[in-house]
Protein backbone atom coordinates (compact mmCIF):
# COMPACT_ATOMS: atom_id res chain seq x y z
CA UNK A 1 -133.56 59.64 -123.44
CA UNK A 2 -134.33 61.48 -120.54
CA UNK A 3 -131.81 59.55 -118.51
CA UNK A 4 -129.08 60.07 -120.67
CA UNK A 5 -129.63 63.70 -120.75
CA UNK A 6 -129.32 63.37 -116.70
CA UNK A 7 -126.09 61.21 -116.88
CA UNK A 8 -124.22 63.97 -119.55
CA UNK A 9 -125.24 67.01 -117.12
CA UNK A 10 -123.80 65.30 -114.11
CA UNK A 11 -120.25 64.05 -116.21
CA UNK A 12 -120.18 67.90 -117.54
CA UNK A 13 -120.40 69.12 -114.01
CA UNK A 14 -117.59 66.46 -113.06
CA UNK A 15 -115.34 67.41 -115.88
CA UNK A 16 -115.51 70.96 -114.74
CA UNK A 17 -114.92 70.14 -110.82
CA UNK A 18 -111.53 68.33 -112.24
CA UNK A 19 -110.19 70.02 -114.43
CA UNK A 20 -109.43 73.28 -112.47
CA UNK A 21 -107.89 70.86 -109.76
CA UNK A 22 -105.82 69.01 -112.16
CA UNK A 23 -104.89 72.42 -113.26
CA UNK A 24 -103.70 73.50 -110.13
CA UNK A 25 -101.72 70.16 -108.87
CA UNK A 26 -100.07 70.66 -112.67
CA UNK A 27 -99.13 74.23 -111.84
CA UNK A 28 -98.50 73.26 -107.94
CA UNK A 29 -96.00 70.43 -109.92
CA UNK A 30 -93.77 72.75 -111.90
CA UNK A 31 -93.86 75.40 -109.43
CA UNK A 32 -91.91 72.95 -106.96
CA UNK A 33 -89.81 71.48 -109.46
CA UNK A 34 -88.85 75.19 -110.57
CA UNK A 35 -88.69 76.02 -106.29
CA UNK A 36 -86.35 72.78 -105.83
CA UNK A 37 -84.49 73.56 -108.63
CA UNK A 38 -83.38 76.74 -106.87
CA UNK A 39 -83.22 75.60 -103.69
CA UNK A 40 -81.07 72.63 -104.77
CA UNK A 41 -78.46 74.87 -106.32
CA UNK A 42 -77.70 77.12 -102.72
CA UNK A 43 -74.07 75.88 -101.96
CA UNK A 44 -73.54 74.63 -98.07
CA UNK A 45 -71.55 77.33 -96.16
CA UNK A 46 -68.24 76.94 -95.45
CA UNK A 47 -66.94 75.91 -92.30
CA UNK A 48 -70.36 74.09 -90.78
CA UNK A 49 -72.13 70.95 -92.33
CA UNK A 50 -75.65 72.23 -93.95
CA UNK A 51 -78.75 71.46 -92.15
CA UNK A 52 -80.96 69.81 -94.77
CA UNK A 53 -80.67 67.95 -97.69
CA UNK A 54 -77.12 66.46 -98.57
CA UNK A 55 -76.35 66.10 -102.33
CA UNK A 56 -77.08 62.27 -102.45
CA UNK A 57 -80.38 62.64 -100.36
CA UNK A 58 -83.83 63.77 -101.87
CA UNK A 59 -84.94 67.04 -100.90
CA UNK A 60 -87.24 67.52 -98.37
CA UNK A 61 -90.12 69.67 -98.91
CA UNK A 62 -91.40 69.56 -95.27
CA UNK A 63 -92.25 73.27 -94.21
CA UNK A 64 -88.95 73.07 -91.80
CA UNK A 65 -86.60 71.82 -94.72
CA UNK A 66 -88.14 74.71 -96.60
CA UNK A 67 -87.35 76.96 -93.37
CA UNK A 68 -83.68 75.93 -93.09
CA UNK A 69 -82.92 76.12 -96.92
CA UNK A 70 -84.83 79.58 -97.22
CA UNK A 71 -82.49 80.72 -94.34
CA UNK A 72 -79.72 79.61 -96.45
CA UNK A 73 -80.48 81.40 -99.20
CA UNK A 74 -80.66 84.84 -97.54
CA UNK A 75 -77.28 83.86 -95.45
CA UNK A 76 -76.05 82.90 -98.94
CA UNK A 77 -76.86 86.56 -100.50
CA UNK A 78 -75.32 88.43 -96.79
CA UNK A 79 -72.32 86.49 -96.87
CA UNK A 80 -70.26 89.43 -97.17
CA UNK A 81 -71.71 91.00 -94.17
CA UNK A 82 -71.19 87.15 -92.19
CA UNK A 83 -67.56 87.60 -92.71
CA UNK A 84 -67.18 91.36 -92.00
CA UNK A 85 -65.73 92.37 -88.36
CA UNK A 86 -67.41 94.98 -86.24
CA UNK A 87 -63.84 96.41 -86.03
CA UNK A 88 -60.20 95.96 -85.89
CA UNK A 89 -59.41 95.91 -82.02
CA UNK A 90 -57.97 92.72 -81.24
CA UNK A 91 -58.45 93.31 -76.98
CA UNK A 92 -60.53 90.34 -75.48
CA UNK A 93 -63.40 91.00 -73.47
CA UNK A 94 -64.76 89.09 -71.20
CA UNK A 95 -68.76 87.85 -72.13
CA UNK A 96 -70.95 85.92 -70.07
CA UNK A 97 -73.98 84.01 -70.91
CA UNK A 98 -76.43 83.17 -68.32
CA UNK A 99 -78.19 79.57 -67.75
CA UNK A 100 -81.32 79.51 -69.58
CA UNK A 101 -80.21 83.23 -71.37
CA UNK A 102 -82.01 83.15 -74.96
CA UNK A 103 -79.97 83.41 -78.33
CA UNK A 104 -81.92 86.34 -79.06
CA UNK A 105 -80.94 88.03 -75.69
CA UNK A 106 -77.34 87.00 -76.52
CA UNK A 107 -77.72 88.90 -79.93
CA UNK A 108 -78.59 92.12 -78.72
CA UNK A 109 -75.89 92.07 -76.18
CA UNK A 110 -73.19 91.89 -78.61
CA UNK A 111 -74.66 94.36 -80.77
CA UNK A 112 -74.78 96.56 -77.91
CA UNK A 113 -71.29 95.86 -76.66
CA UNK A 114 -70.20 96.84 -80.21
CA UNK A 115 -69.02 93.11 -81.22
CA UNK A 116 -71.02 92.63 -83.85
CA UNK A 117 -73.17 94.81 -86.10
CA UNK A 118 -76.45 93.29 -86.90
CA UNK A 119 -78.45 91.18 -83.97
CA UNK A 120 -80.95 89.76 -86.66
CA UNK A 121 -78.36 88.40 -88.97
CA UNK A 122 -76.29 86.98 -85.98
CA UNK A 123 -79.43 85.17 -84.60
CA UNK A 124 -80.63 84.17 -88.17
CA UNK A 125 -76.84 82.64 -88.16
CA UNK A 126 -77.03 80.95 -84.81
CA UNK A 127 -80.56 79.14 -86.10
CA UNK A 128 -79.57 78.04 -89.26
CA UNK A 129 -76.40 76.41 -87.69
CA UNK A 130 -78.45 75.03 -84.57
CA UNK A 131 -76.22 76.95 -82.28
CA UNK A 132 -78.90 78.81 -81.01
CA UNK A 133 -79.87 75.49 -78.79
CA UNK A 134 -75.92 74.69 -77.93
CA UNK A 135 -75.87 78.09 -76.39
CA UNK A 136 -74.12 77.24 -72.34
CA UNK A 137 -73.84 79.41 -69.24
CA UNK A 138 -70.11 80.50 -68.95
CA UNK A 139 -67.83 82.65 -69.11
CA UNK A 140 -66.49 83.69 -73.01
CA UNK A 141 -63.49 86.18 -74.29
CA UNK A 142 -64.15 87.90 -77.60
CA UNK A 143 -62.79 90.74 -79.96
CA UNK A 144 -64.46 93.20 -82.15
CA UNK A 145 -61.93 91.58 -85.13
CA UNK A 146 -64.11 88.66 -84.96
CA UNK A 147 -66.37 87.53 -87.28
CA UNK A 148 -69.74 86.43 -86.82
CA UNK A 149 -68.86 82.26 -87.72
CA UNK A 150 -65.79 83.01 -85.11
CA UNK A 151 -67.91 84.42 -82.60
CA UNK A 152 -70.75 82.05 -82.94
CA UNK A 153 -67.66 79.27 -83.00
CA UNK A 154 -66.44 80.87 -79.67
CA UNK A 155 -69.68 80.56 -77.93
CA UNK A 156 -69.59 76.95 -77.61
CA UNK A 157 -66.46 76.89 -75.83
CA UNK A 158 -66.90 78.40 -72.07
CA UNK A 159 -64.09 79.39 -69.91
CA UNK A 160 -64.39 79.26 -66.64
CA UNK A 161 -62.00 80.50 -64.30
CA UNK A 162 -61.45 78.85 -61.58
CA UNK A 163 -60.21 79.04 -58.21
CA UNK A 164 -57.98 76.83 -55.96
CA UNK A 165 -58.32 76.70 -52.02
CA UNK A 166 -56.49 74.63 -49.81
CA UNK A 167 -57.92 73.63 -46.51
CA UNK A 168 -54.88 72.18 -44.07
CA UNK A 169 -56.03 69.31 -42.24
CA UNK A 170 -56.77 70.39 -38.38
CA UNK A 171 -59.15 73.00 -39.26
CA UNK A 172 -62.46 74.15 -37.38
CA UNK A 173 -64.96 75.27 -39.48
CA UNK A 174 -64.49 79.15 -38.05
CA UNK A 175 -60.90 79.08 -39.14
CA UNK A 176 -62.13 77.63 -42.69
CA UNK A 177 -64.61 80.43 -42.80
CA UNK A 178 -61.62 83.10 -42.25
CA UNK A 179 -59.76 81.88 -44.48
CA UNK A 180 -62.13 81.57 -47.19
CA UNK A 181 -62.77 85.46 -46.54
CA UNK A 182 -59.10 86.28 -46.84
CA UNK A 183 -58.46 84.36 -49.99
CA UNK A 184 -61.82 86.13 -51.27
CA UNK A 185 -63.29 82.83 -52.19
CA UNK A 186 -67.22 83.31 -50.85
CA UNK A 187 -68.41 84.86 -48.03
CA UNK A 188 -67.11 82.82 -45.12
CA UNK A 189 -70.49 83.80 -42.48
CA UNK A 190 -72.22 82.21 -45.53
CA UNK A 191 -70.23 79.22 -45.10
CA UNK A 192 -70.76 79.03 -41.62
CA UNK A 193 -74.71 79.11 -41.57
CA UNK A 194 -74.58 76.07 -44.00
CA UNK A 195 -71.88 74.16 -41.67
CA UNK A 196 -74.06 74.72 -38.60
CA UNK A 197 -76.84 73.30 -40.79
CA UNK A 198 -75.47 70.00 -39.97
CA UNK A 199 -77.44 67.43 -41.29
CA UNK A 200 -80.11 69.20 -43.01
CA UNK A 201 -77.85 71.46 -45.08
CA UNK A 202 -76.13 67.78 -45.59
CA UNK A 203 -79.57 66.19 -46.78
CA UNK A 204 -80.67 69.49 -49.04
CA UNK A 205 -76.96 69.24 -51.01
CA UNK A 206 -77.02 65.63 -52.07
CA UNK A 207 -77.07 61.59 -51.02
CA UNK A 208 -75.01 60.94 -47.61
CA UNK A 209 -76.12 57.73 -46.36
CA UNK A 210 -73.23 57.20 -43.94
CA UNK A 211 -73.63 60.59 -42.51
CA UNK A 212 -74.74 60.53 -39.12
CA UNK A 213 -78.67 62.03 -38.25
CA UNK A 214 -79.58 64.76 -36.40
CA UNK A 215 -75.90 66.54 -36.43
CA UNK A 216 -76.26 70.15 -35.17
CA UNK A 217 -73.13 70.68 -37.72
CA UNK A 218 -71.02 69.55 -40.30
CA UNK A 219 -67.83 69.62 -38.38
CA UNK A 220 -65.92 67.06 -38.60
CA UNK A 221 -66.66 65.72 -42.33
CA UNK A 222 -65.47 68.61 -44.10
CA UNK A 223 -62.59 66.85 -45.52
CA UNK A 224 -59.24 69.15 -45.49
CA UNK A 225 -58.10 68.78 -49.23
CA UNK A 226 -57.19 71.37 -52.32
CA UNK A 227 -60.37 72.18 -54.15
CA UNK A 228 -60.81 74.10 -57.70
CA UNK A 229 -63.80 76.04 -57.79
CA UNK A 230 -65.71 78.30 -59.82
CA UNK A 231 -64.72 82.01 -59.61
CA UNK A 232 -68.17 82.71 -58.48
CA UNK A 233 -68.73 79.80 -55.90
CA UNK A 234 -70.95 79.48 -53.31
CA UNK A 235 -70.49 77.90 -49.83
CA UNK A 236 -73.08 75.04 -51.09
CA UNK A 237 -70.09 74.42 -53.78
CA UNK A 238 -67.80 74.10 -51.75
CA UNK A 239 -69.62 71.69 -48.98
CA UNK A 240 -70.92 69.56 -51.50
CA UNK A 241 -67.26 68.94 -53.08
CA UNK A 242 -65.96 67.91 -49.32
CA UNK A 243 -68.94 65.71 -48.17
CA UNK A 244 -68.08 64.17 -51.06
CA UNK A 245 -64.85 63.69 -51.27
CA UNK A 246 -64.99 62.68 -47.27
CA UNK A 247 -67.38 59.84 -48.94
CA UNK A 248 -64.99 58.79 -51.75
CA UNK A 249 -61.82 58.70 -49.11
CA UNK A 250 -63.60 57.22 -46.27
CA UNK A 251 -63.96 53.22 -47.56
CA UNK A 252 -66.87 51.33 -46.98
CA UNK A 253 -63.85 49.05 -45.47
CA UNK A 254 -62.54 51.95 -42.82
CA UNK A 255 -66.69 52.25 -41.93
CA UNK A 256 -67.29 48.36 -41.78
CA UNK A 257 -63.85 48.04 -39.51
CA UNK A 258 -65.22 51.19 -37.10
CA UNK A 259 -68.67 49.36 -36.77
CA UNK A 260 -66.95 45.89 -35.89
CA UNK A 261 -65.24 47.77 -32.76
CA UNK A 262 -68.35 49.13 -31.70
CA UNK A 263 -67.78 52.60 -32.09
CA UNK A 264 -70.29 54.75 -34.60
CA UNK A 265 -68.76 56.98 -37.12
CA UNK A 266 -69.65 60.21 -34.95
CA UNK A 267 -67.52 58.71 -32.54
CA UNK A 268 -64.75 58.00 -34.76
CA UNK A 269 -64.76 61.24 -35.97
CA UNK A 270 -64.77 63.25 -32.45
CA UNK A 271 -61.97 61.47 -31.83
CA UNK A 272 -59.57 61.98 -35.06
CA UNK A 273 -60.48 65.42 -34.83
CA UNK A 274 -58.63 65.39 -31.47
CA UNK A 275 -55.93 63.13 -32.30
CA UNK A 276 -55.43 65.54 -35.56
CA UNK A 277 -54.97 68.35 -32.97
CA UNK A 278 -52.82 66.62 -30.46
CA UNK A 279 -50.25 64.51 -32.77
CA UNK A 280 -48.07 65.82 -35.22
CA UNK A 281 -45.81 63.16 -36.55
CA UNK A 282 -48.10 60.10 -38.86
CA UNK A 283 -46.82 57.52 -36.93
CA UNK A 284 -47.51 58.71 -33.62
CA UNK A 285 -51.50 59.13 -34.33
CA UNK A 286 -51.95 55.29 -33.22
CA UNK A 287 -50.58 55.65 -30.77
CA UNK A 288 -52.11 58.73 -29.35
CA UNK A 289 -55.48 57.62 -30.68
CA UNK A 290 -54.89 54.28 -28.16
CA UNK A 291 -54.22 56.68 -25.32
CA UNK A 292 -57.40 58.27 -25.85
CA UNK A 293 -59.43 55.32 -26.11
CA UNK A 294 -58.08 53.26 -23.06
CA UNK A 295 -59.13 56.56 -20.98
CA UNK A 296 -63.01 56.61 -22.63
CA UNK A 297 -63.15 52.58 -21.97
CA UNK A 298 -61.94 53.23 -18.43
CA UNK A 299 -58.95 51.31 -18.49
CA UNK A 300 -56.96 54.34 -17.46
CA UNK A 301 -59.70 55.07 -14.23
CA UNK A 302 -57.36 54.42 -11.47
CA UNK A 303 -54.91 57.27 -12.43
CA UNK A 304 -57.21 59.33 -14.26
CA UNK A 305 -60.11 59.40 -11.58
CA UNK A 306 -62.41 57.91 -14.37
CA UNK A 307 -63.08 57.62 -17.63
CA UNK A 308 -61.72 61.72 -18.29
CA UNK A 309 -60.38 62.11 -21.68
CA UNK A 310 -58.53 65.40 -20.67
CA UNK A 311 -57.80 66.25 -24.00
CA UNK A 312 -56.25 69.76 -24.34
CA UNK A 313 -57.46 70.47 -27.94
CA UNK A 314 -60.86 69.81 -26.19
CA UNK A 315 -60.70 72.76 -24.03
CA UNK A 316 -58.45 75.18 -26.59
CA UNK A 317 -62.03 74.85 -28.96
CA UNK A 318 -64.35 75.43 -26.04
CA UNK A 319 -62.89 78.63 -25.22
CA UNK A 320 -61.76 79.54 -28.86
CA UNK A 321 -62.63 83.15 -29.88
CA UNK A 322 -62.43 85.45 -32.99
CA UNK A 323 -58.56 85.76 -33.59
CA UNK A 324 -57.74 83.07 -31.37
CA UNK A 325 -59.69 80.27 -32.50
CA UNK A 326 -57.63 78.03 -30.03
CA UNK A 327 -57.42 79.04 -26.94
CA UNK A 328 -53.69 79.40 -24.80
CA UNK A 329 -54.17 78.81 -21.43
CA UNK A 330 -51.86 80.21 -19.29
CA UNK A 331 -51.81 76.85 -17.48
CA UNK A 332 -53.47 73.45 -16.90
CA UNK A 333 -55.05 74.77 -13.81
CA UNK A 334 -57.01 77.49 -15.83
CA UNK A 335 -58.82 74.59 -17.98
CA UNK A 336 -60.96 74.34 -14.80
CA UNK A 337 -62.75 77.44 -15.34
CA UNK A 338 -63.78 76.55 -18.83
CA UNK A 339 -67.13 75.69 -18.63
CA UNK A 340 -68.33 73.62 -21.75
CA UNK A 341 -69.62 70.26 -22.64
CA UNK A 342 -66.62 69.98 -24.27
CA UNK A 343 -64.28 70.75 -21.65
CA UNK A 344 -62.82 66.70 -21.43
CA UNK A 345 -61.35 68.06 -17.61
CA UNK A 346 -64.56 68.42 -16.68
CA UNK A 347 -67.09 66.10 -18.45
CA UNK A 348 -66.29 62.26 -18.69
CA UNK A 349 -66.19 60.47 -22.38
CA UNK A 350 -65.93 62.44 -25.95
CA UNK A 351 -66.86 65.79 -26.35
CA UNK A 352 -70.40 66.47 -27.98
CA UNK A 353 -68.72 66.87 -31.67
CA UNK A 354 -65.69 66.95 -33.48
CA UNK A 355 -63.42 69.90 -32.71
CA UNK A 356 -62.17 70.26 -36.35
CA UNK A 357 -61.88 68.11 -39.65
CA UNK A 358 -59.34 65.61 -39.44
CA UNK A 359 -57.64 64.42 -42.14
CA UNK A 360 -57.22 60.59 -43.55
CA UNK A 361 -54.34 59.65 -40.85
CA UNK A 362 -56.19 60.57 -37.78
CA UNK A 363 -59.21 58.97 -39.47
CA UNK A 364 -57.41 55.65 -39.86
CA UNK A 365 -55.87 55.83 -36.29
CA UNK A 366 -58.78 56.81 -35.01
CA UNK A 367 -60.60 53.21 -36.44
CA UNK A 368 -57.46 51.33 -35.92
CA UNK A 369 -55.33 52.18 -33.09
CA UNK A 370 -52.20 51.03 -31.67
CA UNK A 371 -52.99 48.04 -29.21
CA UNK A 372 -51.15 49.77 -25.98
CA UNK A 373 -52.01 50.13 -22.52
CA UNK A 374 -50.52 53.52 -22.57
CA UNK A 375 -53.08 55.79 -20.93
CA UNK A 376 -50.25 59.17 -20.75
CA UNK A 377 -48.25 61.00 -23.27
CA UNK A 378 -46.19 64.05 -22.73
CA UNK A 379 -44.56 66.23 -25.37
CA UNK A 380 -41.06 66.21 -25.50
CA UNK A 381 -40.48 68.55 -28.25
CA UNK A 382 -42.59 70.66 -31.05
CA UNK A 383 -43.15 67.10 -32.85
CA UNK A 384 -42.77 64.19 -30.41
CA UNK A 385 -44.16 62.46 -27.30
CA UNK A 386 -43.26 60.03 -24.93
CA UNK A 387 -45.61 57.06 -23.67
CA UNK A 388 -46.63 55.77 -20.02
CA UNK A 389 -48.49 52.98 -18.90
CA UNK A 390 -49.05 54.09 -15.02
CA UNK A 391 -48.94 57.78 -13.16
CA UNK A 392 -45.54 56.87 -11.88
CA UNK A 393 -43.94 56.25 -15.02
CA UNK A 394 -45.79 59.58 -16.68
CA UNK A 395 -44.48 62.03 -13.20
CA UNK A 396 -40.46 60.36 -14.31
CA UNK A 397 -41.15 61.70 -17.90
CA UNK A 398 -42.49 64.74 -16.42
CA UNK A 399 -39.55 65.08 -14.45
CA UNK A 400 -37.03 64.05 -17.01
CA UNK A 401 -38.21 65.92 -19.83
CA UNK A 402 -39.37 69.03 -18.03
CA UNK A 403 -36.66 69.77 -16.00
């Protein structure tokens, strides 16, 4: 008997540990059913698929479903306030966001600026939508006439304005920098200190295997080509785009046929960036660049007194200055009293570095050259020249053409 008494106490105390806890899960029960019941009849905004449940899907209960749908709701009952304008003016202003700006920053701002009305309701919008974590750095033109779904539309689509600067083939990287000032595309000193970076500057923009070590500066491989930029671009822009267009123009053919004549790219280079200073018509770049190259082998040393390249462009850089950026010597004579490592009278072989940045002709005569045994040329006019094997035959040109 006693037992039994035991057993009935301790099923008693059971019954009335359950009971309140199937009470609850009954109540928890209906309460959700009643809770999804409401939730299930907010209507998906127009315009933008609803985050959430679809109408063929079962609802989600999860505490972010909840989230979402509970935003909804409350966009649901300010609807009318979602569609209103800030004002009628229909004048675009510019509006920039950032990189990394928050959409809560971006709220304010446009309350501030007057284009909207209510930061919290805009942000709340934003979330519910998921543009919130679409938001881009850029540049964006809006109107107080706009709503907030055709604001928060226009903020995924950046304009950028952009820029367009031509570099002519021939250049030297001060004559770049000028121009770059005049056209008020960056700060062309800027420009410069990342240029005379050479290889370093190279190394800290990107990948350029077949860029020579140990350059002083990047003279030489800034490849001469239109470029659109950024409105706000800065020099690294800028060097990055023509290192790498010099490595999408410049084959691994053109490099494989320099190294199979022996000569390294620095080499090549130094010498386009004379022969893009010396010739002006395509088809005479060859031949100039074979003119050049019989004087470095020494193939021209009885006539030229060695292996002098006594390349005019070479001295014109050597003594360039601010405003005159190639020199104009009053006469051959006065190229003696240029003294420079670069100054081809002077100093045997190429100059220490390219003179300026050649473009893809001189590049290709450079690496492929006419097969001559020319080792003159003199100008005959603003655009041609005339070949000569020996001194003899260059002093009748001389005296034919220069009467």
């Amino acid at each position: 008997m006693k037992y039994l008494q035991v057993a009935t106490n301790i099923l008693l105390r059971l019954l009335l540990f359950l009971v309140p806890i199937v009470a609850l899960l009954v109540l928890a029960f209906g309460a959700g059913s009643f809770v999804s019941a409401q939730l299930q009849d907010v209507p998906k905004p127009p315009k933008v698929a609803l985050i959430g449940a679809g109408a063929d899907q079962p609802l989600d209960l999860s505490p972010t479903a909840i989230e979402t749908r509970l935003l909804g709701v409350y966009l649901r009952l300010q609807s009318s306030q979602i569609d209103r304008t800030a004002g009628s003016d229909t004048t675009r202003e510019s509006f920039a966001i950032a990189d990394g700006e928050t959409a809560a920053s971006v709220s304010q701002r446009l309350q501030d600026m007057g284009m909207i009305q209510d930061a919290n309701l805009f942000r709340t919008y934003m979330r519910y939508y998921g543009f919130d974590h679409k938001l881009a750095a850029g540049d964006f033109q809006l109107s107080r006439d706009m709503s907030i779904p055709q604001i928060a539309q226009a903020l995924q689509q950046a304009h950028f304005e952009e820029i367009a600067v031509t570099i002519p083939e021939g250049m030297r990287a001060e004559e770049i920098a000028d121009l770059l000032n005049v056209k008020g595309v960056m700060d062309g000193e800027s420009f410069l200190s990342l240029v005379h970076g050479g290889t370093a500057s190279a190394q800290a923009l990107g990948d350029y295997p077949w860029l020579p070590e140990g350059l002083s500066t990047l003279e030489g491989y800034l490849f001469p080509d239109t470029y659109r930029l950024p409105s706000k671009a800065s020099p690294a822009d800028l060097i990055r785009r023509m290192l790498d267009n010099f490595g999408q123009r410049v084959t691994p053919q053109m490099l494989a046929s320099a190294a199979q004549s022996g000569r390294s790219l620095a080499q090549i280079m130094t010498m386009a960036s004379i022969v893009e200073r010396e010739a002006v018509r395509a088809d005479e770049r060859p031949l100039i660049a074979s003119v050049y190259w019989n004087r470095v082998s020494g193939a021209c040393s009885k006539d030229t007194g060695g292996a002098y390249l006594q390349a005019d462009p070479t001295v014109q850089y050597a003594n360039g200055r601010p405003g005159e950026w190639w020199w104009k010597p009053p006469s051959v004579e006065a190229y003696k009293a240029v003294i420079s490592a670069y100054n081809t009278y002077l100093h045997p072989g190429l100059p220490p570095s390219p003179i300026a940045n050649p473009g893809l002709s001189a590049i290709q005569s450079a690496i492929q050259p006419a097969d001559t045994k020319y080792c003159f040329f003199l100008a005959v006019n603003e655009n041609s020249h005339v070949f000569a094997v020996t001194l003899a035959e260059h002093e009748a040109n001389i005296a034919r053409y220069q009467k």
